[in-house]
Protein backbone atom coordinates (compact mmCIF):
# COMPACT_ATOMS: atom_id res chain seq x y z
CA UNK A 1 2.35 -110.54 -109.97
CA UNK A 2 5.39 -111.92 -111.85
CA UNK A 3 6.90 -115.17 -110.60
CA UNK A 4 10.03 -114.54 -108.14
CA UNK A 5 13.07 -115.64 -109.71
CA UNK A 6 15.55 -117.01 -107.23
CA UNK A 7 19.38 -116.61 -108.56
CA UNK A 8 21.77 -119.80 -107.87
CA UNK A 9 24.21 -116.43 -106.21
CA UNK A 10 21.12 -116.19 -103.81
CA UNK A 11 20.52 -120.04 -103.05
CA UNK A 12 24.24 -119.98 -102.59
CA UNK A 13 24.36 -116.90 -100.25
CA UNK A 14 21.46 -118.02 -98.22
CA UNK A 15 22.65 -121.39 -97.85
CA UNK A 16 25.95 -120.19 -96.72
CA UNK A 17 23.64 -118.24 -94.00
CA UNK A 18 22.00 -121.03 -92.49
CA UNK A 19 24.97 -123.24 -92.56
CA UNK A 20 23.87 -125.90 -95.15
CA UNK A 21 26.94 -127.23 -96.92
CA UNK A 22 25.63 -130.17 -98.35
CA UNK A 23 24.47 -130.50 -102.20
CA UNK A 24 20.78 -131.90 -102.46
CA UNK A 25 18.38 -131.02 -105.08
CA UNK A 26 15.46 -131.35 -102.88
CA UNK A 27 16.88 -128.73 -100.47
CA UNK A 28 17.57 -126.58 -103.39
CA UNK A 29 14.23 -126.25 -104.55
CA UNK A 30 12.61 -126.14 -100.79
CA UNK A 31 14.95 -123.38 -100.16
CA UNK A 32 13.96 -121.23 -103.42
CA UNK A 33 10.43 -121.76 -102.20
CA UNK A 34 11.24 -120.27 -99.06
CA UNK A 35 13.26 -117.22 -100.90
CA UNK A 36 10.55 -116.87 -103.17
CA UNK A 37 7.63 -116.88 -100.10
CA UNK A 38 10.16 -114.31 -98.22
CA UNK A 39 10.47 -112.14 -100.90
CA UNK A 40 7.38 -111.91 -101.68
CA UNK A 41 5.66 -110.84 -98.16
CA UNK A 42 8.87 -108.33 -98.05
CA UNK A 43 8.50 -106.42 -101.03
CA UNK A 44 4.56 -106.76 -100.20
CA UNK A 45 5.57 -105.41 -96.59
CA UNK A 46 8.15 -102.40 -97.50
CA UNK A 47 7.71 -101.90 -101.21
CA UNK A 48 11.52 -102.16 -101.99
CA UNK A 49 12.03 -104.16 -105.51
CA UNK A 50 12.46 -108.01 -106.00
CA UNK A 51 16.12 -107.30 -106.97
CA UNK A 52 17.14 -105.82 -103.84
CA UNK A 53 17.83 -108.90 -101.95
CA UNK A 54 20.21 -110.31 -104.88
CA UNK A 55 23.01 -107.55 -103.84
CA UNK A 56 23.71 -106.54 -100.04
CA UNK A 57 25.91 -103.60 -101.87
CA UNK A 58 23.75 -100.74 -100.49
CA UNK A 59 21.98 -100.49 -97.21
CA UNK A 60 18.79 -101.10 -98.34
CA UNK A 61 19.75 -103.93 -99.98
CA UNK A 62 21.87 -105.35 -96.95
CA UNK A 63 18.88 -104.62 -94.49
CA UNK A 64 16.70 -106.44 -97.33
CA UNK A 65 18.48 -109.36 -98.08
CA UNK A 66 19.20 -109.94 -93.74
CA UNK A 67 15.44 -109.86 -93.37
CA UNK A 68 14.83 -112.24 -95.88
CA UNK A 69 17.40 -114.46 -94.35
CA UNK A 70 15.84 -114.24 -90.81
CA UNK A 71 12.76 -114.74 -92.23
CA UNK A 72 14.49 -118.44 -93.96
CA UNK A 73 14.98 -119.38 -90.23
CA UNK A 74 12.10 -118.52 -88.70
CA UNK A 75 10.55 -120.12 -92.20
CA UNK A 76 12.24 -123.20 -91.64
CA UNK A 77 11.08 -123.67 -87.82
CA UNK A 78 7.37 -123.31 -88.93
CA UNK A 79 7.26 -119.91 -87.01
CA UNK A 80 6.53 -117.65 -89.58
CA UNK A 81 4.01 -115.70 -87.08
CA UNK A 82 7.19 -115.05 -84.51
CA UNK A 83 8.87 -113.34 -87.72
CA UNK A 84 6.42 -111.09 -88.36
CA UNK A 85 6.11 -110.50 -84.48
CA UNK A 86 9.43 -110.07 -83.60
CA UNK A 87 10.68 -108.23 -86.86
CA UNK A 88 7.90 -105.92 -87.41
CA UNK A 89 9.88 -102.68 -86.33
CA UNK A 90 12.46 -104.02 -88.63
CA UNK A 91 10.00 -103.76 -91.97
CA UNK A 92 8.62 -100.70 -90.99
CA UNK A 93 12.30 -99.01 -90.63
CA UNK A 94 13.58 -100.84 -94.47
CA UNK A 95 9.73 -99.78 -95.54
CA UNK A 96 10.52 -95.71 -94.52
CA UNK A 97 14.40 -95.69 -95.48
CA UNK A 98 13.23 -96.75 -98.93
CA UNK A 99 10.13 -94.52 -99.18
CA UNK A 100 12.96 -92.20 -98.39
CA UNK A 101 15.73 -93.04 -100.87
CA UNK A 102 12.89 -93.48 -103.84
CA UNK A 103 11.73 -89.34 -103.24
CA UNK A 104 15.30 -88.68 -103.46
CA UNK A 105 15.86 -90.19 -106.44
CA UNK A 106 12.51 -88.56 -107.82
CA UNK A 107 13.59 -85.42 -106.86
CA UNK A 108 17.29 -85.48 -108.52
């Protein structure tokens, strides 16, 4: 597996999420850790591509990139476990809708 890159327009949208305003380089690179860890267990969970979460301008892209930034607060708590509790139904529904939109596509 590649290495996840994390775009600054990501860092910047997910920091906007949880509320951090403040400029620290050591939050930065905690925070693309985090991305990176979240994106990695969802694409490992639904399938959907790495670039999915970098644009919310399609649904599976918005349901992608507002599980990943659930998953930064629940990351960020040290309750990863609750995440994958409490947002299980979640993964399974973005894992079917884009099982779905890929056959269309393959059959166009």
């Amino acid at each position: 597996m590649s290495a996840i890159d994390v775009s600054e327009a990501l860092l910047e949208e997910a920091k906007n999420f949880l509320d951090i305003t403040w400029e620290d380089e050591d939050t930065d690179k905690k925070l693309k850790g985090q991305l990176r860890r979240g994106i990695a267990y969802i694409t490992g969970k639904t399938g959907v591509a790495e670039t999915s979460f970098e644009s919310a301008s399609e649904d599976v892209n918005y349901r992608a990139q507002e599980l990943l930034f659930n998953y930064l607060l629940y990351d960020r708590a040290g309750a990863i476990d609750q995440f994958k509790k409490n947002y299980s139904s979640d993964i399974l529904s973005l894992r079917m809708k884009w099982e779905v939109e890929n056959a269309a596509k393959s059959d166009s």
